[in-house]
N, C-alpha and C. Protein backbone atom coordinates (compact mmCIF):
# COMPACT_ATOMS: atom_id res chain seq x y z
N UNK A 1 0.82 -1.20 0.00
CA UNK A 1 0.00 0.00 0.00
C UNK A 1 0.87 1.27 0.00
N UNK A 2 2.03 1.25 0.96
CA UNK A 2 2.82 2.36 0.80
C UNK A 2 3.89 2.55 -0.71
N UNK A 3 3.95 1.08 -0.87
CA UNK A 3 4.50 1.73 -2.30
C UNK A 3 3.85 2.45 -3.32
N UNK A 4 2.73 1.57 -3.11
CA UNK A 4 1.59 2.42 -4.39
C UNK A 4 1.21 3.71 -4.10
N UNK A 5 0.95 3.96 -2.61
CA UNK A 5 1.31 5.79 -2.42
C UNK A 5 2.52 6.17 -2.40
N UNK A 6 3.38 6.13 -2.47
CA UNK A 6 4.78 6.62 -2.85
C UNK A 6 4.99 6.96 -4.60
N UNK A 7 4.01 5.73 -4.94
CA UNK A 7 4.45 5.67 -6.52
C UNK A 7 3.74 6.90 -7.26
N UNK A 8 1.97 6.86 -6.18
CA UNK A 8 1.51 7.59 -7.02
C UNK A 8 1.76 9.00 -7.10
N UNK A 9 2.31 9.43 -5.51
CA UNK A 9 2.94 10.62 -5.30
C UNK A 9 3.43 11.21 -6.36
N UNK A 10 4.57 9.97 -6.96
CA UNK A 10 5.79 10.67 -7.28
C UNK A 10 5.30 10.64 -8.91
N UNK A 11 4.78 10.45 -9.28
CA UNK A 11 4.02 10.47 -10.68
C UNK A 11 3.22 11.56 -10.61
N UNK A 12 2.35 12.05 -9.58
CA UNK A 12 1.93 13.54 -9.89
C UNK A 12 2.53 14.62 -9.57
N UNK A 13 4.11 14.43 -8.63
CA UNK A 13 4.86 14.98 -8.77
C UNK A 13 5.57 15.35 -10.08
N UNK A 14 5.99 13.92 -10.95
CA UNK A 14 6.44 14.14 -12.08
C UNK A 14 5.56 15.21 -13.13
N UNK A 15 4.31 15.06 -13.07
CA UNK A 15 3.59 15.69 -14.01
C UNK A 15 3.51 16.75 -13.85
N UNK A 16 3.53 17.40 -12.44
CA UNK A 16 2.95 18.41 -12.57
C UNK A 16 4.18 19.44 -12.65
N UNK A 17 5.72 18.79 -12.20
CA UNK A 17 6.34 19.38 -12.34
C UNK A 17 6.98 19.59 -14.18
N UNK A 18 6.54 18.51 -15.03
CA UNK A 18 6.41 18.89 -16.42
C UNK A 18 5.37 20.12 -16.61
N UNK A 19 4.28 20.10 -16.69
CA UNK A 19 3.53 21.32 -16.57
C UNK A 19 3.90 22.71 -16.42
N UNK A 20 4.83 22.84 -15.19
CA UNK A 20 5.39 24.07 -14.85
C UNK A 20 6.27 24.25 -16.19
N UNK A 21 6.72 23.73 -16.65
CA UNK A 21 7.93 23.87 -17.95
C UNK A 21 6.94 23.76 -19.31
N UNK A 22 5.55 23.75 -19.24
CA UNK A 22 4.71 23.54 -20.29
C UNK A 22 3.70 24.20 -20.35
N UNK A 23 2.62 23.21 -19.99
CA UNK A 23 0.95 23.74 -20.47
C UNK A 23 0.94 24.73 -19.58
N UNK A 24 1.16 24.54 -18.08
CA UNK A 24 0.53 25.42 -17.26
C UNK A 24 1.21 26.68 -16.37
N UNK A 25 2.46 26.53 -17.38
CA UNK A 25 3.51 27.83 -16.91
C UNK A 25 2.57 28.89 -15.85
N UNK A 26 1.73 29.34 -17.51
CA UNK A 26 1.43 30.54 -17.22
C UNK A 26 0.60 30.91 -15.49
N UNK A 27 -0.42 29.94 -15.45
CA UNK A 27 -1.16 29.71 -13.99
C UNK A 27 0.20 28.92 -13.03
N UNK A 28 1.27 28.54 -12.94
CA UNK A 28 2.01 28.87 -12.01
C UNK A 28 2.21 30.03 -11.55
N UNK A 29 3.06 30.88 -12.69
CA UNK A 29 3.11 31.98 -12.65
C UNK A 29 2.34 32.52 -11.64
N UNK A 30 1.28 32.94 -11.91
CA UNK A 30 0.10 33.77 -10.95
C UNK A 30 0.00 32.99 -9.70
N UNK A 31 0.90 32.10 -9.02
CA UNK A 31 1.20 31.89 -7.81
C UNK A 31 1.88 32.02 -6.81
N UNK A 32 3.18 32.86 -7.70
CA UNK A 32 4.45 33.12 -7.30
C UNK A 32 3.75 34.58 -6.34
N UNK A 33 4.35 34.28 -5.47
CA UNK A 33 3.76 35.71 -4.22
C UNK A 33 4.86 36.85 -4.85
N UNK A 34 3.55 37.79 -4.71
CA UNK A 34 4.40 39.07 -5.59
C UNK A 34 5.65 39.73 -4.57
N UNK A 35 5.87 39.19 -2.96
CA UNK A 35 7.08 39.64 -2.42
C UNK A 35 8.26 38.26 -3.00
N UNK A 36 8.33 37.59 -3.06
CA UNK A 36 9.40 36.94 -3.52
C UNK A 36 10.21 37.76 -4.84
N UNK A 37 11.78 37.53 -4.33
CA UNK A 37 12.56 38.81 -5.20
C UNK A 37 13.04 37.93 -5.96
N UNK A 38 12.15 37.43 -6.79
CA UNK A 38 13.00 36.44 -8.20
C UNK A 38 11.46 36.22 -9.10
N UNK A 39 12.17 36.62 -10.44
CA UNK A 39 11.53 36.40 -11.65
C UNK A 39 10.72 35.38 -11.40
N UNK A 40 9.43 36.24 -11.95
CA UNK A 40 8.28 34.40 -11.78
C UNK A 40 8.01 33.43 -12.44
N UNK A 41 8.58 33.81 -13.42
CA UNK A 41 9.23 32.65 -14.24
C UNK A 41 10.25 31.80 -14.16
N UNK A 42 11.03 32.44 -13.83
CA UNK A 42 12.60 31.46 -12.80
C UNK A 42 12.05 30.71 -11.68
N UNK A 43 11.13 31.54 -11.26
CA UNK A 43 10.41 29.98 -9.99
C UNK A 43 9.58 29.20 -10.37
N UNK A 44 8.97 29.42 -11.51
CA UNK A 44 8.06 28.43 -11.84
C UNK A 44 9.11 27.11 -12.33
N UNK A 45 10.06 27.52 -13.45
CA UNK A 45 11.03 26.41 -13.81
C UNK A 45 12.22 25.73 -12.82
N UNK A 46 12.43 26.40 -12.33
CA UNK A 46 12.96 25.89 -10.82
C UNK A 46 12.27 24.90 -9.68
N UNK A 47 11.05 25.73 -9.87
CA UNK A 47 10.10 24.23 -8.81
C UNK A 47 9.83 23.54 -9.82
N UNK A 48 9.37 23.49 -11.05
CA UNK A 48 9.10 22.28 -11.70
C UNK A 48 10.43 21.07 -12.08
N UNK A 49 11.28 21.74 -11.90
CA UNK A 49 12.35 20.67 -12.25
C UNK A 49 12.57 20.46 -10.87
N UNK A 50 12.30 21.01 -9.68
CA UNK A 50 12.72 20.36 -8.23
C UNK A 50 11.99 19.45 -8.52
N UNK A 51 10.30 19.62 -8.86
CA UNK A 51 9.22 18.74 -8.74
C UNK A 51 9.67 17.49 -9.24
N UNK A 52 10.02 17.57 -10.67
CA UNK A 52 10.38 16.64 -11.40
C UNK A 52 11.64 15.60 -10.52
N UNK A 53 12.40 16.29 -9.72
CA UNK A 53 13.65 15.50 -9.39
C UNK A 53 12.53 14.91 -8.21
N UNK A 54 12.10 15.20 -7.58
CA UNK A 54 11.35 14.54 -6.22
C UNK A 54 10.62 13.59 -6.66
N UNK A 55 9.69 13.65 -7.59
CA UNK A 55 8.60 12.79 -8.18
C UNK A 55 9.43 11.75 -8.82
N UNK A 56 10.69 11.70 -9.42
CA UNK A 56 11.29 10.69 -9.93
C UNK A 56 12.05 9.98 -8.73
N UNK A 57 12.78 10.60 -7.77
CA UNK A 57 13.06 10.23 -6.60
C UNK A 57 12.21 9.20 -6.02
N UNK A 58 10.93 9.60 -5.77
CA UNK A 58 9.58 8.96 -5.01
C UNK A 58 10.06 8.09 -5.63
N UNK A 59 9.52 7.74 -6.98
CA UNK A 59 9.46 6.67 -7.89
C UNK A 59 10.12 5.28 -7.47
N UNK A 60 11.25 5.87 -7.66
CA UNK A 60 12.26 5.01 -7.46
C UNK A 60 12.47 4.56 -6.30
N UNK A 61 12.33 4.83 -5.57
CA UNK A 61 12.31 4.58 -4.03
C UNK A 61 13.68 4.69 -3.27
N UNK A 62 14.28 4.90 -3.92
CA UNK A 62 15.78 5.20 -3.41
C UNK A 62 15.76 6.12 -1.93
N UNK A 63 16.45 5.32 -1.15
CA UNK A 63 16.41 6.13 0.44
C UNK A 63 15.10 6.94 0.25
N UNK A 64 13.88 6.29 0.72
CA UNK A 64 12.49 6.65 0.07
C UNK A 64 11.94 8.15 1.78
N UNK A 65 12.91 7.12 2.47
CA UNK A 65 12.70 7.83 4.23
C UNK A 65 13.36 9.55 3.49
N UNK A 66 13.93 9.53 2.95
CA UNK A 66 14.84 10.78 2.62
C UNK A 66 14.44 11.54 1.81
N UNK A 67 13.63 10.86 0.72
CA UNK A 67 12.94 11.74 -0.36
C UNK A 67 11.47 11.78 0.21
N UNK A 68 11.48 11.46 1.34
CA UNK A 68 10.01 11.51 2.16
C UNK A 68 9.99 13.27 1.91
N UNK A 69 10.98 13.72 3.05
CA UNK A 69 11.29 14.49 3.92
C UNK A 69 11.26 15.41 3.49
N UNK A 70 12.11 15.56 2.07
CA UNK A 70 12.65 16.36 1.55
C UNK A 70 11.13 16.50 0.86
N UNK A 71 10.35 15.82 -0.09
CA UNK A 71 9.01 16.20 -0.58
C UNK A 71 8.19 17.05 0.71
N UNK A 72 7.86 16.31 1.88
CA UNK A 72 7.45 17.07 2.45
C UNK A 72 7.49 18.57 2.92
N UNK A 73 9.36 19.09 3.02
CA UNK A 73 9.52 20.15 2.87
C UNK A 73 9.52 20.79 1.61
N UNK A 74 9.32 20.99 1.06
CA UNK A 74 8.90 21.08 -0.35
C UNK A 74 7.73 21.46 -0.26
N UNK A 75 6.50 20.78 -0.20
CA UNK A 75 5.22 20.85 0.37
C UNK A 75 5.29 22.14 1.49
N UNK A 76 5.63 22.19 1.92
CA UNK A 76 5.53 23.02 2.83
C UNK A 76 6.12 24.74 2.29
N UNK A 77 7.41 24.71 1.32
CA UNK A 77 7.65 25.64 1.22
C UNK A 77 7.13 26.27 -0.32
N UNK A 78 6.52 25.64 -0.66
CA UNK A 78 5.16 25.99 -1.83
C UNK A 78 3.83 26.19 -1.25
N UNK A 79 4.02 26.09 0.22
CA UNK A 79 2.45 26.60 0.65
C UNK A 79 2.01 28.09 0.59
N UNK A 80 3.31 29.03 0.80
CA UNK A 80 2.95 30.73 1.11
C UNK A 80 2.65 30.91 -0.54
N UNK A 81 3.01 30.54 -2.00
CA UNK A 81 2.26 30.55 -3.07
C UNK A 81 0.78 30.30 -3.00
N UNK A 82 -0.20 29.20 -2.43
CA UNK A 82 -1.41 29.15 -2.25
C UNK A 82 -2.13 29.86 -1.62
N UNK A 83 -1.27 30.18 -0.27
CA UNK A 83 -1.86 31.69 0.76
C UNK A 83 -2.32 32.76 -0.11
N UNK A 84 -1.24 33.21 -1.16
CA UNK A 84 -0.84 34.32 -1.86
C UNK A 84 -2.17 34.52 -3.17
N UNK A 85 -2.65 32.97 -3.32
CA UNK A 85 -3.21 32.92 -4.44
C UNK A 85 -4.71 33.20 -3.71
N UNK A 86 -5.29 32.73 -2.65
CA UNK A 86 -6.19 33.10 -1.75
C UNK A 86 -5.99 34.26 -1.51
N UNK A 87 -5.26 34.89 -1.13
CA UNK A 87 -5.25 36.32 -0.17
C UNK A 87 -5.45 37.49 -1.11
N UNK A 88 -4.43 37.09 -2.61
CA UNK A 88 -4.55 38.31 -3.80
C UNK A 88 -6.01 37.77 -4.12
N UNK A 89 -6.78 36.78 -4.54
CA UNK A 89 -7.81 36.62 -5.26
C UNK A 89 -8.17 36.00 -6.77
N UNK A 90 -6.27 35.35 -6.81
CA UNK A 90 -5.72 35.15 -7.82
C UNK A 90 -6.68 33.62 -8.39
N UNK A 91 -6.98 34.09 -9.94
CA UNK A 91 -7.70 33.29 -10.41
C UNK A 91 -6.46 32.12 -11.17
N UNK A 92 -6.81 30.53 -10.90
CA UNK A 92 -5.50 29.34 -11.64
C UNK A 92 -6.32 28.30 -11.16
N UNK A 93 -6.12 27.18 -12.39
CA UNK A 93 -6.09 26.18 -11.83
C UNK A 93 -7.46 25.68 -11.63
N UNK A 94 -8.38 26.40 -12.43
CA UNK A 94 -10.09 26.58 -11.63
C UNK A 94 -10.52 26.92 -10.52
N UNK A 95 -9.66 27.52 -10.12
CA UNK A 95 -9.87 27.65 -8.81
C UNK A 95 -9.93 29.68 -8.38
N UNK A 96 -11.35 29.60 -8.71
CA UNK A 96 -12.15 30.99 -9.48
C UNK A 96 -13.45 31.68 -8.44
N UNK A 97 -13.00 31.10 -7.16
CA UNK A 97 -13.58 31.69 -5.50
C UNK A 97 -12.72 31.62 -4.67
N UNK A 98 -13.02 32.57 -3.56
CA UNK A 98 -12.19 32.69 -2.47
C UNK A 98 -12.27 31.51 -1.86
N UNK A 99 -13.74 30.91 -1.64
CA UNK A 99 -14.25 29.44 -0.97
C UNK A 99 -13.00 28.39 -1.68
N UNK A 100 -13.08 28.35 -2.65
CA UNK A 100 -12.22 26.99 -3.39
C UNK A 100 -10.51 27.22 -3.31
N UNK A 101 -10.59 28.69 -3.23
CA UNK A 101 -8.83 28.99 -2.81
C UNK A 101 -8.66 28.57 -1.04
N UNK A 102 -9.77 28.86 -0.97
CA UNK A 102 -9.80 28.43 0.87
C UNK A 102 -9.30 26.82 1.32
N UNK A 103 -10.36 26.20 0.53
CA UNK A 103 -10.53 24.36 0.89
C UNK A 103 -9.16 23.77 0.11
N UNK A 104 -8.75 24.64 -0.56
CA UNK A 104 -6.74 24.17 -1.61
C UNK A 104 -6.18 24.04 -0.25
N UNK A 105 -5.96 25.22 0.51
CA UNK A 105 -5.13 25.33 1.58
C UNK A 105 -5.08 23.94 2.28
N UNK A 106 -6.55 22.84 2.93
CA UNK A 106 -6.02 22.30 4.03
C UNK A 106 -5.41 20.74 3.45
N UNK A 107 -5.39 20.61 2.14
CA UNK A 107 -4.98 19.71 1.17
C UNK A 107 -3.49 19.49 1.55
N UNK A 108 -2.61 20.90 1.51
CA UNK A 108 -1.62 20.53 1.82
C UNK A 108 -0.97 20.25 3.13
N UNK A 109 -1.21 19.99 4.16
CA UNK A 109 -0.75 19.19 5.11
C UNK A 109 -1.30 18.10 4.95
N UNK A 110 -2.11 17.78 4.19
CA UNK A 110 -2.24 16.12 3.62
C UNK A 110 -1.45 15.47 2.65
N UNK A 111 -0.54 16.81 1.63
CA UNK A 111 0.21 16.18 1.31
C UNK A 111 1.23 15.80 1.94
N UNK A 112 1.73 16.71 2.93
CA UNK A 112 2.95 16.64 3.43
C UNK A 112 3.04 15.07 4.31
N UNK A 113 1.63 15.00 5.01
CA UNK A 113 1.70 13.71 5.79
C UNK A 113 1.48 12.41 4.77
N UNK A 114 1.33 12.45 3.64
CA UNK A 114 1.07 11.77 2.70
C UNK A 114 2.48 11.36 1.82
N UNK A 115 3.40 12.08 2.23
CA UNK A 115 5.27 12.31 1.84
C UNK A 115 5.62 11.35 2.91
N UNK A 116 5.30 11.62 4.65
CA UNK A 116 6.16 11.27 5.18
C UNK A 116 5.58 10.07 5.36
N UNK A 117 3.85 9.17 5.55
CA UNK A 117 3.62 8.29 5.55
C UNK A 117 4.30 7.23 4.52
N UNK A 118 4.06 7.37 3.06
CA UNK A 118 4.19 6.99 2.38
C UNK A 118 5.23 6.43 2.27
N UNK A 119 6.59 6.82 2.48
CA UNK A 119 7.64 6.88 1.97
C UNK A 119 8.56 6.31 3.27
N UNK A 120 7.95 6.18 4.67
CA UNK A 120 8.44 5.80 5.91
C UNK A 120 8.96 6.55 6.61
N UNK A 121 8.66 8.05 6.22
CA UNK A 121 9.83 8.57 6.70
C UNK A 121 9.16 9.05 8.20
N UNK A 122 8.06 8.79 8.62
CA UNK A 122 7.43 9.10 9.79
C UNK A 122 8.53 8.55 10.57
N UNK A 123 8.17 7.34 10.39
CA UNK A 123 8.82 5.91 11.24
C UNK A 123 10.90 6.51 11.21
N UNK A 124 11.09 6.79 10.34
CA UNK A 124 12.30 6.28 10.07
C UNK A 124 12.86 8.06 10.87
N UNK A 125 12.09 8.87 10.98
CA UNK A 125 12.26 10.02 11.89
C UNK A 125 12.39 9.79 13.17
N UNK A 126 11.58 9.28 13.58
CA UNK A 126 10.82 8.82 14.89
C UNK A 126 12.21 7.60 15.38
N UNK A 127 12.52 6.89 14.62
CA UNK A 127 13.43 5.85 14.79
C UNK A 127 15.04 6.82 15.04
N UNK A 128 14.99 7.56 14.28
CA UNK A 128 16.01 8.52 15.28
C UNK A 128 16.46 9.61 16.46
N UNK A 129 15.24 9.58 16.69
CA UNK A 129 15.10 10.29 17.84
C UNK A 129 15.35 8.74 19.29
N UNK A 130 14.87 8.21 18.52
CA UNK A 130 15.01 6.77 19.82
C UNK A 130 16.20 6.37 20.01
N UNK A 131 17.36 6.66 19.03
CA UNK A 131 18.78 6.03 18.92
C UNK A 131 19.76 6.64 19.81
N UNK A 132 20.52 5.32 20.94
CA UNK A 132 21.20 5.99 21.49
C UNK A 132 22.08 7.09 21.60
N UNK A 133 22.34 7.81 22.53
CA UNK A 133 22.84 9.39 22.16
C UNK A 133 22.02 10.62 21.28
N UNK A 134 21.19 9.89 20.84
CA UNK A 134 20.09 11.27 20.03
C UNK A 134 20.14 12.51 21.11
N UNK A 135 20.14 13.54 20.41
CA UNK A 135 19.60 14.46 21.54
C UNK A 135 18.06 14.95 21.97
N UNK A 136 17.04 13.79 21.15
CA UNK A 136 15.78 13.89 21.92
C UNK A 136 15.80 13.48 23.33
């Protein structure tokens, strides 16, 4: 079960980080928070090829506890873009009410726990904090 969420993760990771470099540049774009001091176009192709490296990562499962983590932060630091897209009023994505920019928001801490389930990295966190000398 966790592979097949890991797998599928990393496959809509893959896609969507093609997208950013394609169909849906442009509605990235209009996510990039207008205080971030870099071209919004340089972030759109920048997260989509992160995307792309994570989603192929997932895939593969390679140190899967590690590409947990790292997706999850990831997840997390693409969230102040969704704030941004709620808060300006910014129309993407169909998502063409404040209500539907609202209910995007609590999605992503489902992805994030959906990174670290998936992938073990709950466990494999948790398993270091238990190891002798940890400083938990």
């Amino acid at each position: 079960m966790r592979i097949v969420a890991r797998t599928l993760l990393g496959l809509a990771l893959t896609v969507a980080g093609v997208s950013h470099l394609t169909t849906a540049r442009a509605e990235f774009q209009a996510q990039v928070p207008a205080w971030v001091p870099l071209d919004a176009d340089f972030v759109v192709i920048a997260s989509g090829i992160v995307e792309i490296v994570i989603g192929l990562w997932l895939i593969s499962g390679f140190r899967a506890p590690i590409a947990g983590c790292v997706a999850a932060l990831f997840f997390i630091a693409i969230f102040p873009g969704n704030v941004s897209q709620w808060i300006t009023h910014t129309d993407a994505f169909g998502l063409d009410t404040d209500t539907a920019r609202l209910v995007r928001l609590f999605f992503q801490p489902a992805l994030v726990l959906w990174a670290l389930w998936s992938t073990g990295a709950w466990s494999w966190l948790r398993s270091l904090r238990r190891r002798p000398g940890s400083a938990a």
